[in-house]
PDB file of N, CA and C in Angstrom:
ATOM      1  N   UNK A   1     -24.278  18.114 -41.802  1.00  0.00           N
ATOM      2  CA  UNK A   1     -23.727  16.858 -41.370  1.00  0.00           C
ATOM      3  C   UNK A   1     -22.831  16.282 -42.459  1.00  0.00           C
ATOM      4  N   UNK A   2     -23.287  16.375 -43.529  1.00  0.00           N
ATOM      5  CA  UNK A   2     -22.543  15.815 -44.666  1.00  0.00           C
ATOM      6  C   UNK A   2     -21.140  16.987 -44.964  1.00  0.00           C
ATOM      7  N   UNK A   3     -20.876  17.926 -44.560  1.00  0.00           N
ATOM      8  CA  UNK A   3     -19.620  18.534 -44.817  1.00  0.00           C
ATOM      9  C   UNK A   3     -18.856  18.170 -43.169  1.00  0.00           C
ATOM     10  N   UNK A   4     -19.424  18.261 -42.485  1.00  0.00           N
ATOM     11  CA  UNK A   4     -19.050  17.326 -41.165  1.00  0.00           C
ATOM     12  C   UNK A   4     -18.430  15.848 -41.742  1.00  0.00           C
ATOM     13  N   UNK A   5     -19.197  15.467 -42.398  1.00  0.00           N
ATOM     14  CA  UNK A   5     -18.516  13.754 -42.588  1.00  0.00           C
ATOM     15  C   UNK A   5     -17.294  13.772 -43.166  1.00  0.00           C
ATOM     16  N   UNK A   6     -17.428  14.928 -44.496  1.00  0.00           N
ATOM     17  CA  UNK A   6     -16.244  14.919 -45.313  1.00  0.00           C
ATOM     18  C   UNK A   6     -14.587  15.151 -44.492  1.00  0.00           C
ATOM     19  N   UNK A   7     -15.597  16.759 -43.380  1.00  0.00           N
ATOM     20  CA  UNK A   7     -14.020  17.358 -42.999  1.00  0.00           C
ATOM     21  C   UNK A   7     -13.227  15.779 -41.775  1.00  0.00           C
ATOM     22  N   UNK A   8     -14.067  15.153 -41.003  1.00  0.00           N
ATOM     23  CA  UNK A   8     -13.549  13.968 -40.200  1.00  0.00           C
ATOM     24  C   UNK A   8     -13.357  12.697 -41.300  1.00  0.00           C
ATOM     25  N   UNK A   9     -13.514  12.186 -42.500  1.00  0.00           N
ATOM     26  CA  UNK A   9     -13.113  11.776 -43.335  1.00  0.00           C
ATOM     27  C   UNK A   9     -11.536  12.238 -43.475  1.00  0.00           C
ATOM     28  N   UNK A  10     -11.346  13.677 -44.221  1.00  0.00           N
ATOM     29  CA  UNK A  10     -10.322  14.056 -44.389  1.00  0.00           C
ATOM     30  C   UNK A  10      -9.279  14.183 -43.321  1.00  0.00           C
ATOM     31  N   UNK A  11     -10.057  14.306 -42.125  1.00  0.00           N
ATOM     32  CA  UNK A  11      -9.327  14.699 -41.070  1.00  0.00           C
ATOM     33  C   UNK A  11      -8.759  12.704 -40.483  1.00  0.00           C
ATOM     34  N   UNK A  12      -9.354  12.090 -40.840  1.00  0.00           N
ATOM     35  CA  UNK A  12      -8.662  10.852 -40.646  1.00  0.00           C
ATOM     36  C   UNK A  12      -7.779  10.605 -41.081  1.00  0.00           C
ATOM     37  N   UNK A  13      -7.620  10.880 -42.088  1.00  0.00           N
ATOM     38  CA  UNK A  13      -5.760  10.502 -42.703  1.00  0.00           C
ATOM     39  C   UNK A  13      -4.681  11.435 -42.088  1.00  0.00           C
ATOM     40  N   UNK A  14      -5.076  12.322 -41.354  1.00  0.00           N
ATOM     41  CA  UNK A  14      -4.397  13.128 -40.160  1.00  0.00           C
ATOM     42  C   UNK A  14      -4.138  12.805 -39.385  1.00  0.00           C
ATOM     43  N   UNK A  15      -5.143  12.891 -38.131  1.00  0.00           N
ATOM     44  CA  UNK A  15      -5.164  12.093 -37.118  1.00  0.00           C
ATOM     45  C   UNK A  15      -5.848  10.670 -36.775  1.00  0.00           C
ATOM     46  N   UNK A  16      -5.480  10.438 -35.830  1.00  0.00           N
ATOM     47  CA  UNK A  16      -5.420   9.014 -35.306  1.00  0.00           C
ATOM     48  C   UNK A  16      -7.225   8.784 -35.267  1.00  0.00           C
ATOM     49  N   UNK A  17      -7.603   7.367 -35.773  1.00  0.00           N
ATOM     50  CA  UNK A  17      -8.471   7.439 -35.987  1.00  0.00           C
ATOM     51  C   UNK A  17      -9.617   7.037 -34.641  1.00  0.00           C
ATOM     52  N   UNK A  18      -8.810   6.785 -33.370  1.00  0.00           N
ATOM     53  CA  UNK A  18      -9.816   6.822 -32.139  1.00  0.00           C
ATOM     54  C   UNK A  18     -10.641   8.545 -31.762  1.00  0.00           C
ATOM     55  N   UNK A  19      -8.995   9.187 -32.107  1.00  0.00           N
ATOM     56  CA  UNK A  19      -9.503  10.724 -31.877  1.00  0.00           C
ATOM     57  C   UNK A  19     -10.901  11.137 -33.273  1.00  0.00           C
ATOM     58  N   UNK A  20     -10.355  10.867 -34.334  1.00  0.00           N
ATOM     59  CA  UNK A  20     -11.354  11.101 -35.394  1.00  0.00           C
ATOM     60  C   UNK A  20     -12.983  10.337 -34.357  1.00  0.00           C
ATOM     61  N   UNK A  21     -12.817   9.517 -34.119  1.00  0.00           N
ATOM     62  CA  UNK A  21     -14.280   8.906 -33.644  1.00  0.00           C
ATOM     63  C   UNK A  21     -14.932   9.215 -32.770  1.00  0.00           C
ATOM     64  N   UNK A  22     -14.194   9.956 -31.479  1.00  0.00           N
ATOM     65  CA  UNK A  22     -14.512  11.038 -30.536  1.00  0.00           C
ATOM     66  C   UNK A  22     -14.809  12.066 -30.970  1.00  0.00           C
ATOM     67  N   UNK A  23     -14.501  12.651 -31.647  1.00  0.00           N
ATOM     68  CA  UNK A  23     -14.757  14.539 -32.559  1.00  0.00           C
ATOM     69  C   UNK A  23     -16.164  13.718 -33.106  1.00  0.00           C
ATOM     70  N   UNK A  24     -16.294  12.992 -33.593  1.00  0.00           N
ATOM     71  CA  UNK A  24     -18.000  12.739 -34.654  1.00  0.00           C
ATOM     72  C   UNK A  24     -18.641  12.528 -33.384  1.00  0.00           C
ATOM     73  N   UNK A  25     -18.115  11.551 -32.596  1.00  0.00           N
ATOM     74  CA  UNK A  25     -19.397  11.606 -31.467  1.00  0.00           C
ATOM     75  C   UNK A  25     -19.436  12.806 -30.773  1.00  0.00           C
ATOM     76  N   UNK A  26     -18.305  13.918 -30.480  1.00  0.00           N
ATOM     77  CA  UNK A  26     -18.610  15.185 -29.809  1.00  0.00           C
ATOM     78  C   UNK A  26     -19.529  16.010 -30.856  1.00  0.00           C
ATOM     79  N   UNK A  27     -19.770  15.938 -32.099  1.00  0.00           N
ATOM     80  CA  UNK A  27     -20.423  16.945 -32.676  1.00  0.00           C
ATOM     81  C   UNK A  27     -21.596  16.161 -33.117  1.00  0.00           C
ATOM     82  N   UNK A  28     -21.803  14.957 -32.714  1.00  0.00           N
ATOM     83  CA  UNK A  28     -23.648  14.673 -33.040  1.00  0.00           C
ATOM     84  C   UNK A  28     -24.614  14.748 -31.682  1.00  0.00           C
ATOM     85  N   UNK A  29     -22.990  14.851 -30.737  1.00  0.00           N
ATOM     86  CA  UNK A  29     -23.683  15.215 -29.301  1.00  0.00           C
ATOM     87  C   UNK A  29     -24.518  16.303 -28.782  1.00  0.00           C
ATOM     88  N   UNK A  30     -25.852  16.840 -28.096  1.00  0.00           N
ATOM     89  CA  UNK A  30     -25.879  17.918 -27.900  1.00  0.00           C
ATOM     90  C   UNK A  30     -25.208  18.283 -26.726  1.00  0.00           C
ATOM     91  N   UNK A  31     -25.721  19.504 -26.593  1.00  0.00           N
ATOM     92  CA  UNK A  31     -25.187  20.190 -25.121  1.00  0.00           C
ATOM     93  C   UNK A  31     -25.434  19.136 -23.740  1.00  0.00           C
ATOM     94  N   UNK A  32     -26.369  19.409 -23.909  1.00  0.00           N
ATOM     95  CA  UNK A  32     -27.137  18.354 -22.668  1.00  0.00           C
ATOM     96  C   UNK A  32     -26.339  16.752 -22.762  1.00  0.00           C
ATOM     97  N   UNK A  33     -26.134  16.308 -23.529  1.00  0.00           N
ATOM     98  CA  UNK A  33     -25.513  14.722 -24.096  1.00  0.00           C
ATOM     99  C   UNK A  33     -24.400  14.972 -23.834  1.00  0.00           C
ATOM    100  N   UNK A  34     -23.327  15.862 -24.195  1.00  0.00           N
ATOM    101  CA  UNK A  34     -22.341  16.622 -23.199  1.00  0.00           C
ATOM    102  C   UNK A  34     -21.876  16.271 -22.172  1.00  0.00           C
ATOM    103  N   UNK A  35     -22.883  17.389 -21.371  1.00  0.00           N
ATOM    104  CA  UNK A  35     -22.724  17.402 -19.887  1.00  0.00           C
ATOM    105  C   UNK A  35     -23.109  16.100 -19.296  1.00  0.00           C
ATOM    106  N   UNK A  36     -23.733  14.925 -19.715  1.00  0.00           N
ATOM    107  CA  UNK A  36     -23.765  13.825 -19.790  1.00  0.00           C
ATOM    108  C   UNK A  36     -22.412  12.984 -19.368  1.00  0.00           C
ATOM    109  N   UNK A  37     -22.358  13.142 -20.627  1.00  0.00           N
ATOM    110  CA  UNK A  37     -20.500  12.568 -20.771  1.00  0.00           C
ATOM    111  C   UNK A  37     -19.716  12.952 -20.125  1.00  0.00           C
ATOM    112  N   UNK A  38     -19.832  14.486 -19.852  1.00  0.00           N
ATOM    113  CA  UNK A  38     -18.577  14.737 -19.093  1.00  0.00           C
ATOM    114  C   UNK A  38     -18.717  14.421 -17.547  1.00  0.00           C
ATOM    115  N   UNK A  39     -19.792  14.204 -16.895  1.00  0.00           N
ATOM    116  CA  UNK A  39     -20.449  13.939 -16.220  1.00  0.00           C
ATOM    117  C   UNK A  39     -19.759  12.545 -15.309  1.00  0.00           C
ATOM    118  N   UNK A  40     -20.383  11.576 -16.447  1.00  0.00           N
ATOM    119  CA  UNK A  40     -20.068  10.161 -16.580  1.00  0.00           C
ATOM    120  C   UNK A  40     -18.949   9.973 -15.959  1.00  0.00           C
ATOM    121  N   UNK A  41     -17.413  10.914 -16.954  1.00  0.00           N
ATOM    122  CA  UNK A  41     -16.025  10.951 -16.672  1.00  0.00           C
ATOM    123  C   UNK A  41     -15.294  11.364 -15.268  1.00  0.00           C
ATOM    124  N   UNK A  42     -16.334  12.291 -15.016  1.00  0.00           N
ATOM    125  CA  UNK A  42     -15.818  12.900 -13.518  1.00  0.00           C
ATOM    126  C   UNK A  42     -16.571  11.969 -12.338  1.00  0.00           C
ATOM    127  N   UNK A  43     -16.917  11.230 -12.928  1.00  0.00           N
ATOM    128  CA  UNK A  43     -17.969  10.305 -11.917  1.00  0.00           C
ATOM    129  C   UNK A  43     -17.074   8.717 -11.674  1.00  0.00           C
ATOM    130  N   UNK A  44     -16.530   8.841 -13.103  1.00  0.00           N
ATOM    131  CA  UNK A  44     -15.525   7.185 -13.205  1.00  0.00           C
ATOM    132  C   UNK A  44     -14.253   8.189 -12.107  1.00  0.00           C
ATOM    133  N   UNK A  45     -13.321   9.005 -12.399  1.00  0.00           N
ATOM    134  CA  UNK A  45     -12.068   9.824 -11.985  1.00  0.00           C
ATOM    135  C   UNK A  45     -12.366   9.799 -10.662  1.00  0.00           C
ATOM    136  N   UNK A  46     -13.739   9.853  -9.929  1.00  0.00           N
ATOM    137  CA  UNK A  46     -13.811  10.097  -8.828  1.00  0.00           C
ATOM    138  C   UNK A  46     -14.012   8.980  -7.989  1.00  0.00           C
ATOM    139  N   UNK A  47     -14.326   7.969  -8.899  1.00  0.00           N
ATOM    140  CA  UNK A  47     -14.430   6.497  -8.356  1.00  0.00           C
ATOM    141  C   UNK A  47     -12.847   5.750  -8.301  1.00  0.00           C
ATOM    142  N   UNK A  48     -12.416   6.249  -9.419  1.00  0.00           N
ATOM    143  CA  UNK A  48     -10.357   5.881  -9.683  1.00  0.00           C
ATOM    144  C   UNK A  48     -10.140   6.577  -8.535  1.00  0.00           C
ATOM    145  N   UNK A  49     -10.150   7.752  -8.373  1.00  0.00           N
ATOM    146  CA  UNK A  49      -9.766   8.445  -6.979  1.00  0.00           C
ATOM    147  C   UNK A  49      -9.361   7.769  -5.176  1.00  0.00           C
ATOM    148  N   UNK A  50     -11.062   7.770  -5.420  1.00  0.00           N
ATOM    149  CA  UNK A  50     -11.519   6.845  -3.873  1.00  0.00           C
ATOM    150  C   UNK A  50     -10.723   5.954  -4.190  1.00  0.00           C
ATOM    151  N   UNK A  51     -10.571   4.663  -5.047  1.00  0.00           N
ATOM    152  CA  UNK A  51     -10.181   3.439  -4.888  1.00  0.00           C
ATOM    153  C   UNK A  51      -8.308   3.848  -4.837  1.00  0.00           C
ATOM    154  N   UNK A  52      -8.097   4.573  -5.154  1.00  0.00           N
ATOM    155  CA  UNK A  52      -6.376   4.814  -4.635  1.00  0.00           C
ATOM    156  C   UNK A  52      -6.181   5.217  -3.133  1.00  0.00           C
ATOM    157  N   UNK A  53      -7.362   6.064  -3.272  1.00  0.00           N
ATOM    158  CA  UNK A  53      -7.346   5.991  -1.760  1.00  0.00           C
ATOM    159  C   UNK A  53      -7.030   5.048  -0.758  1.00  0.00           C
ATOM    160  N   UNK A  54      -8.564   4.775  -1.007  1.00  0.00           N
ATOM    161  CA  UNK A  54      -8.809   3.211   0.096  1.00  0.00           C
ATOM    162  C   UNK A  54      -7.638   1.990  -0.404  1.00  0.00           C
ATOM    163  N   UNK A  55      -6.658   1.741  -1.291  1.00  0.00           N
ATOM    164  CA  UNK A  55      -5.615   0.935  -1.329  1.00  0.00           C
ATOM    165  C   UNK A  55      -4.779   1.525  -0.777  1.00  0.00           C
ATOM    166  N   UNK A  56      -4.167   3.097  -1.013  1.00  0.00           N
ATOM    167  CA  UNK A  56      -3.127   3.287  -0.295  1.00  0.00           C
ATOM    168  C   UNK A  56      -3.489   3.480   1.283  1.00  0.00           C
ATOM    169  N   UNK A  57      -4.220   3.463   1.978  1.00  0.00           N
ATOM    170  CA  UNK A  57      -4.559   3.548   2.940  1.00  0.00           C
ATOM    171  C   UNK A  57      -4.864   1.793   3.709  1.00  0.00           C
ATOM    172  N   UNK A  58      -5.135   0.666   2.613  1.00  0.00           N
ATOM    173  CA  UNK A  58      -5.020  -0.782   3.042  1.00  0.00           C
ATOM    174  C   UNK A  58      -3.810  -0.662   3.300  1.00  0.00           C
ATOM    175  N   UNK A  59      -2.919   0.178   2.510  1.00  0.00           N
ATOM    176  CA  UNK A  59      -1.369  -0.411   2.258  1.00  0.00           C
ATOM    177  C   UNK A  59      -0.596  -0.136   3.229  1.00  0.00           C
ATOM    178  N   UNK A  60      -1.119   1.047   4.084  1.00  0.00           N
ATOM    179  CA  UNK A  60      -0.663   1.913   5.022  1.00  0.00           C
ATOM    180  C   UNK A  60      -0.998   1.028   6.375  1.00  0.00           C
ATOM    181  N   UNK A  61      -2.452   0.543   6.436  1.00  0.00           N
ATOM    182  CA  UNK A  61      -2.750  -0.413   7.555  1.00  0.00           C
ATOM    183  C   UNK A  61      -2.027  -1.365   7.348  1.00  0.00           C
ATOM    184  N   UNK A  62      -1.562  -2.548   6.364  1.00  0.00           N
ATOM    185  CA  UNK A  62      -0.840  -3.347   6.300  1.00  0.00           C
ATOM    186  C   UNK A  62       0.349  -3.276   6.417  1.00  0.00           C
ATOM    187  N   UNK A  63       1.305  -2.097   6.127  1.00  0.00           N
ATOM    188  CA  UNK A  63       2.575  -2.012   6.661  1.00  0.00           C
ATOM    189  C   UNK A  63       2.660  -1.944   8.264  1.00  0.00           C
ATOM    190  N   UNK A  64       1.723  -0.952   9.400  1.00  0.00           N
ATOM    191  CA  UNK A  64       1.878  -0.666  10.375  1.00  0.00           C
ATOM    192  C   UNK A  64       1.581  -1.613  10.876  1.00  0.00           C
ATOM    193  N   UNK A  65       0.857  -2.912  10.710  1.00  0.00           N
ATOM    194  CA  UNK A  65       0.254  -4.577  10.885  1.00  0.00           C
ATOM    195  C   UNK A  65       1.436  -5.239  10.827  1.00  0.00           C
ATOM    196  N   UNK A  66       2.329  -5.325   9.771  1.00  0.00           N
ATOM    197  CA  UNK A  66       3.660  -5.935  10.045  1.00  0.00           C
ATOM    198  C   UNK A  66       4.588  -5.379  10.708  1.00  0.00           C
ATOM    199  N   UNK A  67       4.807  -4.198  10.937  1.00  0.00           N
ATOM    200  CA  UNK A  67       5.849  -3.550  11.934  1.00  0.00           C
ATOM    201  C   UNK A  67       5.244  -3.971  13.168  1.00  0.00           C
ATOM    202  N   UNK A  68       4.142  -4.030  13.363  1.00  0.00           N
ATOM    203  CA  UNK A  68       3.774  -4.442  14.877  1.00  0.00           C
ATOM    204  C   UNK A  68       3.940  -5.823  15.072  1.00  0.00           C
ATOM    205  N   UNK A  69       3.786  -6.536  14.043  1.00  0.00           N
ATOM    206  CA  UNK A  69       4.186  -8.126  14.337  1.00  0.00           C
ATOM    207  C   UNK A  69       4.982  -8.277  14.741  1.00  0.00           C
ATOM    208  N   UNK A  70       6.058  -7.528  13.923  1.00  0.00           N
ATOM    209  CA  UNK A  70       7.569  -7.557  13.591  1.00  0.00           C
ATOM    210  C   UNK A  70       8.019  -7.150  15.517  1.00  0.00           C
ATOM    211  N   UNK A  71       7.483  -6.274  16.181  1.00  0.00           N
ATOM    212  CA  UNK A  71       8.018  -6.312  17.361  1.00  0.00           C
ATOM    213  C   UNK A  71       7.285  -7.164  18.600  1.00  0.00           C
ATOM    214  N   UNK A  72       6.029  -7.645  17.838  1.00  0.00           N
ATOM    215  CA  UNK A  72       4.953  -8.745  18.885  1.00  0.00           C
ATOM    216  C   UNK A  72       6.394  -9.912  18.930  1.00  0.00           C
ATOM    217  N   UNK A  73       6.656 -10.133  17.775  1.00  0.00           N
ATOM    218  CA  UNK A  73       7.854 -11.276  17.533  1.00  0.00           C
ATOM    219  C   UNK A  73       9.265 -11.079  18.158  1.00  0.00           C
ATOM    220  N   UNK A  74      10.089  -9.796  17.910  1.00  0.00           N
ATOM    221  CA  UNK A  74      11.573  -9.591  18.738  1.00  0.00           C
ATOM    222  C   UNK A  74      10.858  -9.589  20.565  1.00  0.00           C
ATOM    223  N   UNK A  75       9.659  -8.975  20.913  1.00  0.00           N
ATOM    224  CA  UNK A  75       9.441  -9.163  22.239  1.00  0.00           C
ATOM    225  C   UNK A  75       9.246 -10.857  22.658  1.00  0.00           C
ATOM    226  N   UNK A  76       8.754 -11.284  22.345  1.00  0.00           N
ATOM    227  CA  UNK A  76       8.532 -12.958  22.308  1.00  0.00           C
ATOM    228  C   UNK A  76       9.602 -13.635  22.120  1.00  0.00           C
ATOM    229  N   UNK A  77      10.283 -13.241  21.743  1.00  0.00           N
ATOM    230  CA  UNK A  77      11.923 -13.847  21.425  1.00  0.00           C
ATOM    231  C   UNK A  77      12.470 -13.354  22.922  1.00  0.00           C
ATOM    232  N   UNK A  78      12.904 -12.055  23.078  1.00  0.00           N
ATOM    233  CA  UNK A  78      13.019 -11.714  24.365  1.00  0.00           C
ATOM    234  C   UNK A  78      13.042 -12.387  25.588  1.00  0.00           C
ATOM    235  N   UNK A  79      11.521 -12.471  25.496  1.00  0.00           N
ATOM    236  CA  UNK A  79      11.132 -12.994  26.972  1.00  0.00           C
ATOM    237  C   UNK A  79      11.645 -14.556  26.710  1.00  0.00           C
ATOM    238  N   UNK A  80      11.925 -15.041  25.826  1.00  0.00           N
ATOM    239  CA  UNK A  80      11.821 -16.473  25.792  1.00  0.00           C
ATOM    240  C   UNK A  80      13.770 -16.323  26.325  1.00  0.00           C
ATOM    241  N   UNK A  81      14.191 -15.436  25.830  1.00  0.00           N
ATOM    242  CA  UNK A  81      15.651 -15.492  25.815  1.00  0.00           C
ATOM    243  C   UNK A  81      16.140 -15.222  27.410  1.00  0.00           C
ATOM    244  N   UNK A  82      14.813 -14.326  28.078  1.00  0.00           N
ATOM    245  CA  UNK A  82      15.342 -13.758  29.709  1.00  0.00           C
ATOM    246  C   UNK A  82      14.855 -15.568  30.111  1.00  0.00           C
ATOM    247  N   UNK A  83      13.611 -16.237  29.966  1.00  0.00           N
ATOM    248  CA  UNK A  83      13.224 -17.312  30.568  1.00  0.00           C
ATOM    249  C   UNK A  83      14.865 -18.968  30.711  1.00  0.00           C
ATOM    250  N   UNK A  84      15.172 -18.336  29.554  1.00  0.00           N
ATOM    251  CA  UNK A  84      16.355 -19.288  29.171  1.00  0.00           C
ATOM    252  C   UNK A  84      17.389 -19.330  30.415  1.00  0.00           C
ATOM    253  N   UNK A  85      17.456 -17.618  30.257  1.00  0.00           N
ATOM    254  CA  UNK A  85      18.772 -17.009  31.521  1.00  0.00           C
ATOM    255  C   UNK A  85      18.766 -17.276  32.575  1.00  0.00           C
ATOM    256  N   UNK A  86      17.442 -17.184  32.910  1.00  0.00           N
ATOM    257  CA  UNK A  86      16.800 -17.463  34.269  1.00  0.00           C
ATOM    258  C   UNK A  86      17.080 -18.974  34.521  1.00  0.00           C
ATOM    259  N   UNK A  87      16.746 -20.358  33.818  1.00  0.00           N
ATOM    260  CA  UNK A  87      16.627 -21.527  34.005  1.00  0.00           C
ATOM    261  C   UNK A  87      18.630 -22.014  34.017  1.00  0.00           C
ATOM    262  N   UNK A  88      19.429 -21.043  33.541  1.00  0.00           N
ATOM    263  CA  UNK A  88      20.626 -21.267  33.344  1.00  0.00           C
ATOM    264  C   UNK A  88      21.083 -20.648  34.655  1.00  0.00           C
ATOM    265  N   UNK A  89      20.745 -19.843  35.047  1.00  0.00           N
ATOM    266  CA  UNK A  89      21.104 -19.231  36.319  1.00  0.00           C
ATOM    267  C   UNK A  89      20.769 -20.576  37.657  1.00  0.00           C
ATOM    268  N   UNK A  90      19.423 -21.057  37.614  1.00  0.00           N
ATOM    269  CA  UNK A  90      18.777 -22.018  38.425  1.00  0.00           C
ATOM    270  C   UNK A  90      20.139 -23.186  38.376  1.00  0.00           C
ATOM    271  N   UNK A  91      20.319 -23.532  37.507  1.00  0.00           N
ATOM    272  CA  UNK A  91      21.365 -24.659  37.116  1.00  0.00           C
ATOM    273  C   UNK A  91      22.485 -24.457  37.360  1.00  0.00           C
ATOM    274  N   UNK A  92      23.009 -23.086  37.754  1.00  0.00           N
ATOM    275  CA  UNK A  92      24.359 -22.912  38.496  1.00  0.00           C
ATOM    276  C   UNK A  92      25.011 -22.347  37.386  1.00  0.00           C
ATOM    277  N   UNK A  93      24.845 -21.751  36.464  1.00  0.00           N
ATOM    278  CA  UNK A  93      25.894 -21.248  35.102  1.00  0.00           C
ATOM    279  C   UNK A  93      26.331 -19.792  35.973  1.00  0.00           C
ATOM    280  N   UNK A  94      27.122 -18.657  35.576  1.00  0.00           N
ATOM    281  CA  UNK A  94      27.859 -17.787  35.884  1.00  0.00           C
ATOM    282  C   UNK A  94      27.172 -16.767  34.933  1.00  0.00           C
ATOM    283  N   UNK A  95      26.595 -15.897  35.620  1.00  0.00           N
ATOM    284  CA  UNK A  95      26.056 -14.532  34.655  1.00  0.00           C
ATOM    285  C   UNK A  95      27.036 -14.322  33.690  1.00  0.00           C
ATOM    286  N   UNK A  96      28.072 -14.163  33.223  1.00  0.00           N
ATOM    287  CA  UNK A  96      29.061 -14.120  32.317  1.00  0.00           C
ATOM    288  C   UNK A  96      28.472 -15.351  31.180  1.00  0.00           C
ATOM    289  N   UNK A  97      28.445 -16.279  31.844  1.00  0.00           N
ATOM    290  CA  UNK A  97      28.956 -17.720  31.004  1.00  0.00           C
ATOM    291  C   UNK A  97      26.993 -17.424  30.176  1.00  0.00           C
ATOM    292  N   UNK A  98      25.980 -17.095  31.077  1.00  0.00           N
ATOM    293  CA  UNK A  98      24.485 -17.174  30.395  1.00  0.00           C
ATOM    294  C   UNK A  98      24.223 -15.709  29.535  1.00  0.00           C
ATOM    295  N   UNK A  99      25.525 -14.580  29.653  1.00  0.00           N
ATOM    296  CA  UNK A  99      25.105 -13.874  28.368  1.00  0.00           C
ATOM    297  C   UNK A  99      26.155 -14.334  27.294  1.00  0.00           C
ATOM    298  N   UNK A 100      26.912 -14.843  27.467  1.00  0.00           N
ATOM    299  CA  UNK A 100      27.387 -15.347  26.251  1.00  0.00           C
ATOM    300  C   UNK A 100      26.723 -16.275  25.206  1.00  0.00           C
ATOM    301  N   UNK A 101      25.751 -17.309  26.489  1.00  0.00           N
ATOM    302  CA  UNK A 101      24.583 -18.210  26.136  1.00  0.00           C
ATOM    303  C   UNK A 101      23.322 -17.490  24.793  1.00  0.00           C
ATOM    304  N   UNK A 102      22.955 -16.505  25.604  1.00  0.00           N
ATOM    305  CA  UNK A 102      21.702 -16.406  25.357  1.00  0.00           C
ATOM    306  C   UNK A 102      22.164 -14.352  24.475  1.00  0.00           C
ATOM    307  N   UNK A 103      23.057 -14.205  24.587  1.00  0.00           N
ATOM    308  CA  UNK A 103      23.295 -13.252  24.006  1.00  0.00           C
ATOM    309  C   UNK A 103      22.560 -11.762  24.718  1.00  0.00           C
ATOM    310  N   UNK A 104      21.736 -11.761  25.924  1.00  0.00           N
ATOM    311  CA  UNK A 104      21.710 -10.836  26.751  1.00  0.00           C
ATOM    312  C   UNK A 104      22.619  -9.861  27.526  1.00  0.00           C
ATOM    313  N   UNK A 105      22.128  -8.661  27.615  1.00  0.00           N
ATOM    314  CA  UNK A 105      23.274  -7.664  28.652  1.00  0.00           C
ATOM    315  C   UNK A 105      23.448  -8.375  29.988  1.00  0.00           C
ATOM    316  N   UNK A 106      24.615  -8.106  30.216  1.00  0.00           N
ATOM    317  CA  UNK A 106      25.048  -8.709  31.519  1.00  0.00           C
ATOM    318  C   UNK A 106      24.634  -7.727  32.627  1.00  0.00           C
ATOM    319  N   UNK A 107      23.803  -6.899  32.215  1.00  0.00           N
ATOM    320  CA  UNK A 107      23.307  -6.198  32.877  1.00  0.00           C
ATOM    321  C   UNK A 107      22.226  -6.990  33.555  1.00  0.00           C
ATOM    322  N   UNK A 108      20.795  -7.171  32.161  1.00  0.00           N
ATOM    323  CA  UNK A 108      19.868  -7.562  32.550  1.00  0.00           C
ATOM    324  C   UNK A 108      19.571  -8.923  33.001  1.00  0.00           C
ATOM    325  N   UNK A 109      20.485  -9.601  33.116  1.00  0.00           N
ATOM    326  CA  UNK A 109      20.829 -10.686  33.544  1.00  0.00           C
ATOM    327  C   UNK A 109      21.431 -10.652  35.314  1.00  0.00           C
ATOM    328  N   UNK A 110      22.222  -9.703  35.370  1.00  0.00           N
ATOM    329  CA  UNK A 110      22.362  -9.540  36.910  1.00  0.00           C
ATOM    330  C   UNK A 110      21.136  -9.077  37.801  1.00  0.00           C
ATOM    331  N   UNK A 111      19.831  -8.578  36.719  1.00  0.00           N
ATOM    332  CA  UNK A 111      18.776  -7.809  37.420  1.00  0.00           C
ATOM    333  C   UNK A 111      18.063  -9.062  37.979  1.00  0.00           C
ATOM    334  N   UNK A 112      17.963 -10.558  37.116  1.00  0.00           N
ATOM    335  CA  UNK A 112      17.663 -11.183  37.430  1.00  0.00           C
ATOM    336  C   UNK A 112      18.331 -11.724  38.787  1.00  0.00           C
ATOM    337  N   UNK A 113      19.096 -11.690  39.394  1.00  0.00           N
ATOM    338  CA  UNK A 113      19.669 -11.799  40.444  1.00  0.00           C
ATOM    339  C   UNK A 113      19.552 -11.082  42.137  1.00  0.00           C
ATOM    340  N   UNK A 114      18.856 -10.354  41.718  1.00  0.00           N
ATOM    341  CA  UNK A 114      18.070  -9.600  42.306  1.00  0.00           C
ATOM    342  C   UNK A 114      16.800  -9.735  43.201  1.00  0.00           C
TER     343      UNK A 114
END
């Protein structure tokens, strides 16, 4: 142990002294204390793992959550825009004159006519 101390002594003015402090704890470690540790590490990596997971996968539900809003909302606009056409039509406007209004095809606006 004591030529152990010297060579991580010496070996500190080398390397960095977090690594020096890992090498003393790997060599007062046994085998078993080891597999411990390494243990431990593949146990945290696998917990970092899952949790990237399960975020990129929140992240994935939360994007497809706003794209669906995103068209719950242009449909709702829609219908509010055919309801408009419709009440402009009632009032005597000119299918021409209520897609210029409401910015609808003069298509789907003649369907209303129908």
């Amino acid at each position: 142990m004591f030529v152990l101390s010297g060579v991580i002594t010496f070996a500190d003015k080398i390397i960095e002294p977090d690594f020096a402090r890992r090498v003393e704890e790997w060599i007062k470690m046994t085998k078993v204390g080891r597999l411990f540790e390494e243990e431990k590490l593949q146990a945290m990596a696998d917990v970092r793992q899952s949790m990237e997971k399960t975020i990129a996968e929140k992240d994935m539900a939360l994007a497809v959550a706003e794209k669906e809003k995103a068209i719950a909302i242009a449909e709702k606009q829609h219908e509010a825009l055919k309801l408009a056409s419709v009440r402009l039509l009632l009032k005597g406007s000119s299918p021409e004159e209520v897609s210029k209004t409401t910015g609808l095809p003069l298509k789907e606006i003649e369907e209303f006519l129908k």
